[in-house]
N, C-alpha and C. Protein backbone atom coordinates (compact mmCIF):
# COMPACT_ATOMS: atom_id res chain seq x y z
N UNK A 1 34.03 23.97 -60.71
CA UNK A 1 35.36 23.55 -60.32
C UNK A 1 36.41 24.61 -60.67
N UNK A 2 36.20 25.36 -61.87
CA UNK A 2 36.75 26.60 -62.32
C UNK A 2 37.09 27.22 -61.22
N UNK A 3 36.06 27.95 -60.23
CA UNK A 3 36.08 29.28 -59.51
C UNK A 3 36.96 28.05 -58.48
N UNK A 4 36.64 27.08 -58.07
CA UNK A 4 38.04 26.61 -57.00
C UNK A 4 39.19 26.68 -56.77
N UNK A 5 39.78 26.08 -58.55
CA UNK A 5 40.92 26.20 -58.90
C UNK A 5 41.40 27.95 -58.48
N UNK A 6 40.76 28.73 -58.78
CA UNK A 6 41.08 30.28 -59.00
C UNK A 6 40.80 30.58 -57.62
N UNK A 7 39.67 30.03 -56.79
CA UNK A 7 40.23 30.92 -55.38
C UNK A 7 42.09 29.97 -54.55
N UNK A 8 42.00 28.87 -54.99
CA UNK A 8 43.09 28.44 -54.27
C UNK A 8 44.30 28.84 -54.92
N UNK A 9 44.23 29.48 -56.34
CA UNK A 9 45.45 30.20 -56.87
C UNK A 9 45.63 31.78 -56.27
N UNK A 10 44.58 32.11 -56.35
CA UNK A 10 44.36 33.66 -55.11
C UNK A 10 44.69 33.53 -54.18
N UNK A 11 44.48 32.75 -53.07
CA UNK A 11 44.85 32.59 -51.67
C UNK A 11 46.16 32.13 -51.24
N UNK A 12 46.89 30.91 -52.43
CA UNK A 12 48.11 30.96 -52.63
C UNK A 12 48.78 32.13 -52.72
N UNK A 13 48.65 32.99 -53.88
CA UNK A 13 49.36 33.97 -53.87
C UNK A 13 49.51 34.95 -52.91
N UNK A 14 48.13 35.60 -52.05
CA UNK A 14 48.28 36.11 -51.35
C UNK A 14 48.62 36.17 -50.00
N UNK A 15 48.78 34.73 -49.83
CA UNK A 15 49.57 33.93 -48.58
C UNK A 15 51.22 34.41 -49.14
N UNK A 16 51.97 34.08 -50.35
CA UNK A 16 52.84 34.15 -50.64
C UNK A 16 53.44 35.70 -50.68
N UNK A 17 52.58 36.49 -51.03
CA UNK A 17 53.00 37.48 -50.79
C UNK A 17 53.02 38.30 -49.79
N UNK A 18 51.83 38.04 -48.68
CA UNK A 18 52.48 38.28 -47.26
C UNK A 18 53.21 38.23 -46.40
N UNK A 19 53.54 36.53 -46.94
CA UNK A 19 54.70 35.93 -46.35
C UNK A 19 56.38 37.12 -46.77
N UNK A 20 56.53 37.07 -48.16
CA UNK A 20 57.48 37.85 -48.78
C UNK A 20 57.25 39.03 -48.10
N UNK A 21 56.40 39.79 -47.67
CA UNK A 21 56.10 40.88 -47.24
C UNK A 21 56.65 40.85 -46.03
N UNK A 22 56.63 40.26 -45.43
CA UNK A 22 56.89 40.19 -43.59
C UNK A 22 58.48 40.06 -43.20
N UNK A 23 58.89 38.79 -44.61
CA UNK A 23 60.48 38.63 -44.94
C UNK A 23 61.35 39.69 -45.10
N UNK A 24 60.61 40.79 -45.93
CA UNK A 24 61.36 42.09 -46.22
C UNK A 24 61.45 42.98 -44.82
N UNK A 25 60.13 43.30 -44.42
CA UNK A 25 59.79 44.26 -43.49
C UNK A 25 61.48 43.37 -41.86
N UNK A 26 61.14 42.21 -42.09
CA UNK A 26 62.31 41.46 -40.66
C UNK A 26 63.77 41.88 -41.27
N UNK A 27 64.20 41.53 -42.65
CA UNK A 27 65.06 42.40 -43.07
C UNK A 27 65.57 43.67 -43.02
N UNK A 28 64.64 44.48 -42.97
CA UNK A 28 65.39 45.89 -43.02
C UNK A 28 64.83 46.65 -41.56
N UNK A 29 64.63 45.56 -40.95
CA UNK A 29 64.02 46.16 -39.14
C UNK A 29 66.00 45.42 -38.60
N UNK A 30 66.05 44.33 -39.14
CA UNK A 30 67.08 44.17 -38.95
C UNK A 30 68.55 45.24 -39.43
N UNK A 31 68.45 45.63 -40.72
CA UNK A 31 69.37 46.22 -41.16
C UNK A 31 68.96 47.97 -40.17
N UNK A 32 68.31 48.20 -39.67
CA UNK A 32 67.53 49.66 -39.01
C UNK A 32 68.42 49.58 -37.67
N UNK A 33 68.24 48.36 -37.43
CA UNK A 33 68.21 48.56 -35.55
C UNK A 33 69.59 48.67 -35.32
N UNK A 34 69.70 49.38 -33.94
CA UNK A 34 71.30 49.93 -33.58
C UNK A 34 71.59 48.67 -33.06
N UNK A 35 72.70 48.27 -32.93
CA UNK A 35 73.22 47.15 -32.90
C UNK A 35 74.75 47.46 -31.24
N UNK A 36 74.06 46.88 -30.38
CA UNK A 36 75.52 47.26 -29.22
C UNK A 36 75.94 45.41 -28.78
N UNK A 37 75.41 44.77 -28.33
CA UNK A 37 75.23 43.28 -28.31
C UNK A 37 74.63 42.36 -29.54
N UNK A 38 73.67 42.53 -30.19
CA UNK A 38 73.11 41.81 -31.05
C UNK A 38 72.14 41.20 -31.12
N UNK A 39 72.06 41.31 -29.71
CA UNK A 39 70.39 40.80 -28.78
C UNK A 39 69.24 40.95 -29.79
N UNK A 40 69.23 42.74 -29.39
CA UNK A 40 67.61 43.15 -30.68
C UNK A 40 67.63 42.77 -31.95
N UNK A 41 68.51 42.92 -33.02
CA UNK A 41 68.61 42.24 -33.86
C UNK A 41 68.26 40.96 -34.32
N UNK A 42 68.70 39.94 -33.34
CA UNK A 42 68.73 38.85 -33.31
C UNK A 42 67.60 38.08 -32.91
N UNK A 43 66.54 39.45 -32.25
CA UNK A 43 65.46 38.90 -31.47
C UNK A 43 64.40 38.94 -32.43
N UNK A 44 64.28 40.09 -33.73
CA UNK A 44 63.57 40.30 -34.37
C UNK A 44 63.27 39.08 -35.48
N UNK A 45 61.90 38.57 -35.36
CA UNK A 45 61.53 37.76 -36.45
C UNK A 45 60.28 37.61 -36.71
N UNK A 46 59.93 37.47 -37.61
CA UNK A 46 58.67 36.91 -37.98
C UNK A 46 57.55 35.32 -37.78
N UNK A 47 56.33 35.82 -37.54
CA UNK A 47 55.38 34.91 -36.99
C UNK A 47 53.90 34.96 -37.19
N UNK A 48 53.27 33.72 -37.47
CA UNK A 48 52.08 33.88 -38.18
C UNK A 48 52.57 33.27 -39.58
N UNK A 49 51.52 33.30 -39.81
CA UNK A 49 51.66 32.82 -41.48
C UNK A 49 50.28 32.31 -41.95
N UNK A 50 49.85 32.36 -43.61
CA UNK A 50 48.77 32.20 -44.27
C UNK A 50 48.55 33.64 -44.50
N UNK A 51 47.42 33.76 -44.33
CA UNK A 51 46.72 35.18 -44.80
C UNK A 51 47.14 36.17 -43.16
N UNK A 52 48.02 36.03 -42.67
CA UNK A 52 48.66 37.16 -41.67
C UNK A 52 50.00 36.75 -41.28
N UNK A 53 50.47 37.97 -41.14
CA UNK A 53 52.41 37.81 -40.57
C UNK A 53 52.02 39.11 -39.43
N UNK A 54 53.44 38.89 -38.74
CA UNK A 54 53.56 39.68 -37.69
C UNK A 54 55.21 39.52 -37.61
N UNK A 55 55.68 40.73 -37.80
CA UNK A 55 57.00 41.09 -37.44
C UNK A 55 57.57 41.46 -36.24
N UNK A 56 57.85 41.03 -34.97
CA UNK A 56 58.38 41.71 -33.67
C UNK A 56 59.37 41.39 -33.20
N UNK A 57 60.11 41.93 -32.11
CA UNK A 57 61.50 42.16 -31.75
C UNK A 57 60.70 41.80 -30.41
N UNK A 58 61.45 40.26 -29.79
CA UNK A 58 61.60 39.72 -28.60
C UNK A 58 62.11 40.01 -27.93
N UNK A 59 63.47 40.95 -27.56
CA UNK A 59 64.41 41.40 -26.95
C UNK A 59 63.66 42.34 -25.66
N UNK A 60 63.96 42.39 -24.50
CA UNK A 60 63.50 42.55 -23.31
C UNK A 60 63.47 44.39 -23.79
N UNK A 61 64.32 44.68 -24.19
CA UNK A 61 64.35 46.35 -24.77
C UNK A 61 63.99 46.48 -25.76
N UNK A 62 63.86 46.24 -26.46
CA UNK A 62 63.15 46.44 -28.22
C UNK A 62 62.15 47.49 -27.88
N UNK A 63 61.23 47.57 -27.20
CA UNK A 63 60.32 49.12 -27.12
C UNK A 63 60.80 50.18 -26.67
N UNK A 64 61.83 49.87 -25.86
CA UNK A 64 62.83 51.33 -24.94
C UNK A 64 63.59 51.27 -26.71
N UNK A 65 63.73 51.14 -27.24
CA UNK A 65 64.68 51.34 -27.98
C UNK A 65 64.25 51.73 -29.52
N UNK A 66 62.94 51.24 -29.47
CA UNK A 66 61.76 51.67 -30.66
C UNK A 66 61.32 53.23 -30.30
N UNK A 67 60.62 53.45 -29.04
CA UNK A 67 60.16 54.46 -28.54
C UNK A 67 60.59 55.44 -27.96
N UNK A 68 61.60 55.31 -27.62
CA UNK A 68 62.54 55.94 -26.07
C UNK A 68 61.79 55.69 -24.94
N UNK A 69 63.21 56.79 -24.29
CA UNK A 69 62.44 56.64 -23.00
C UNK A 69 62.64 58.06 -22.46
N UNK A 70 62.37 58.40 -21.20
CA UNK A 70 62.63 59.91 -20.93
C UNK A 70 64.26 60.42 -21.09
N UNK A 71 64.93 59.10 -20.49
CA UNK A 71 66.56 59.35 -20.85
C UNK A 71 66.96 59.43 -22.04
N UNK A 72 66.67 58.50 -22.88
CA UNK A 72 66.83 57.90 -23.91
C UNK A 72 66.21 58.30 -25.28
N UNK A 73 66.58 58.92 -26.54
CA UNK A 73 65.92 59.00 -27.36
C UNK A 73 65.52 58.16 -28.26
N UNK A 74 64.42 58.08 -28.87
CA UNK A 74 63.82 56.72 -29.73
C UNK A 74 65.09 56.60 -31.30
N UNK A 75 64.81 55.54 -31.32
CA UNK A 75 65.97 54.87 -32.41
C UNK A 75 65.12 53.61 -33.43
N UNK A 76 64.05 54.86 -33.98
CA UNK A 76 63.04 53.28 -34.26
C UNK A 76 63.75 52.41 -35.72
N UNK A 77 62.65 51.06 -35.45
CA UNK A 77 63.67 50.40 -36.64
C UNK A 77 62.13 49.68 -37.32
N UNK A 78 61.18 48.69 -36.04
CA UNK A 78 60.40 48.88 -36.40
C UNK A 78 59.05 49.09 -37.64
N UNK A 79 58.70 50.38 -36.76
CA UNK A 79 57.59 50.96 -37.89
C UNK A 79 57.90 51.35 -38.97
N UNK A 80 59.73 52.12 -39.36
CA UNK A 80 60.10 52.49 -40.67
C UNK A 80 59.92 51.07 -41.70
N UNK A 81 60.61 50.11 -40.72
CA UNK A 81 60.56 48.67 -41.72
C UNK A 81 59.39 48.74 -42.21
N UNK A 82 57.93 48.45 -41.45
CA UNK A 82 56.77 48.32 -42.12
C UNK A 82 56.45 49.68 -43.03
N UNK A 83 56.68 50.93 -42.33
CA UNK A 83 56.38 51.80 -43.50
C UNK A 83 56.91 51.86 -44.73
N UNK A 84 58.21 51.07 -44.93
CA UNK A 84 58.92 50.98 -46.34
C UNK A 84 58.20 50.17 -47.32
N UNK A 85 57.71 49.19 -46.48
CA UNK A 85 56.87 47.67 -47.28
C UNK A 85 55.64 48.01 -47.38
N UNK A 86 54.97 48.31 -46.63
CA UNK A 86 53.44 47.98 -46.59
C UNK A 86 52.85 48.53 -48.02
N UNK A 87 53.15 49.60 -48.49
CA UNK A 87 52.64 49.84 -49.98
C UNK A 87 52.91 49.09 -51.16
N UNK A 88 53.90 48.05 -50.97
CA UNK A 88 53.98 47.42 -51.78
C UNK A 88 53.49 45.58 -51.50
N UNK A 89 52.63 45.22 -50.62
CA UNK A 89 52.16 44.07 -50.70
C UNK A 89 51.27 43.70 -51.50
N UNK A 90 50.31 44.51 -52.13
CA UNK A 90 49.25 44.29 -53.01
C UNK A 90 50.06 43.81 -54.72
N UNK A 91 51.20 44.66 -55.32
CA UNK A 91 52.00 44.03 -55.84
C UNK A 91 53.36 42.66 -55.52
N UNK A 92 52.90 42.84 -54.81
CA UNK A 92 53.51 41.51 -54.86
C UNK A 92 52.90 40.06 -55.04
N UNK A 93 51.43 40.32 -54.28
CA UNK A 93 50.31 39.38 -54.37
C UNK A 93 50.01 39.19 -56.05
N UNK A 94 49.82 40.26 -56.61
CA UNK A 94 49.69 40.69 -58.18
C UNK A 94 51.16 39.58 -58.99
N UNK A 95 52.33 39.79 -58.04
CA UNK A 95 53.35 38.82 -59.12
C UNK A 95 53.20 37.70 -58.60
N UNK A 96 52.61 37.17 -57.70
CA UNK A 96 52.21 35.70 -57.45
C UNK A 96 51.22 35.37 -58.21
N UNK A 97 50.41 36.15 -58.79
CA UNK A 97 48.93 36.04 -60.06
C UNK A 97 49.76 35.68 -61.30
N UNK A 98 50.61 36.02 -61.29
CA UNK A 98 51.41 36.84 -63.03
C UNK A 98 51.36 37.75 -63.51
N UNK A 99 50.88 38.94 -62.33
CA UNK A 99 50.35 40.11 -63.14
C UNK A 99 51.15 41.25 -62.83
């Protein structure tokens, strides 16, 4: 009954800290993105949940505007968001342990 208790305190946490993980990464994709209407911004959110999140921008342009385009130069907001976070999800899972 031991090892139960301890995988459902593991899987808690690491649900919790993905979740927190995905929260940050929609945060600062938000604070990234150029802002002319409010559309992209506004479009960006998070989805999924448990042991996976997914952060994306609904906005009909969000990839012309991540990527460019031949006119247009890229203005990503994006992949920096996840590249800021992603090294730190394993600690975070760790402060959902107590550790």
């Amino acid at each position: 009954m031991a090892l139960e208790n301890l995988k459902a305190m593991i899987l808690a946490a690491a649900e919790s800290g993905i979740g927190e993980a995905c929260a940050e990464i929609q945060s600062l994709a938000q604070d990234m993105c150029p802002v002319d209407t409010g559309d992209l911004k506004g479009s960006i959110a998070v989805s999924g949940g448990g042991l996976s999140g997914q952060v994306s921008a609904g906005s009909a342009h969000a990839g012309f505007v991540e990527l460019g385009t031949a006119k247009m130069a890229a203005q990503p907001f994006l992949y920096p968001a996840f590249s800021a976070v992603k090294g730190t999800v394993a600690a975070k899972i760790a402060a959902h342990l107590g550790g």
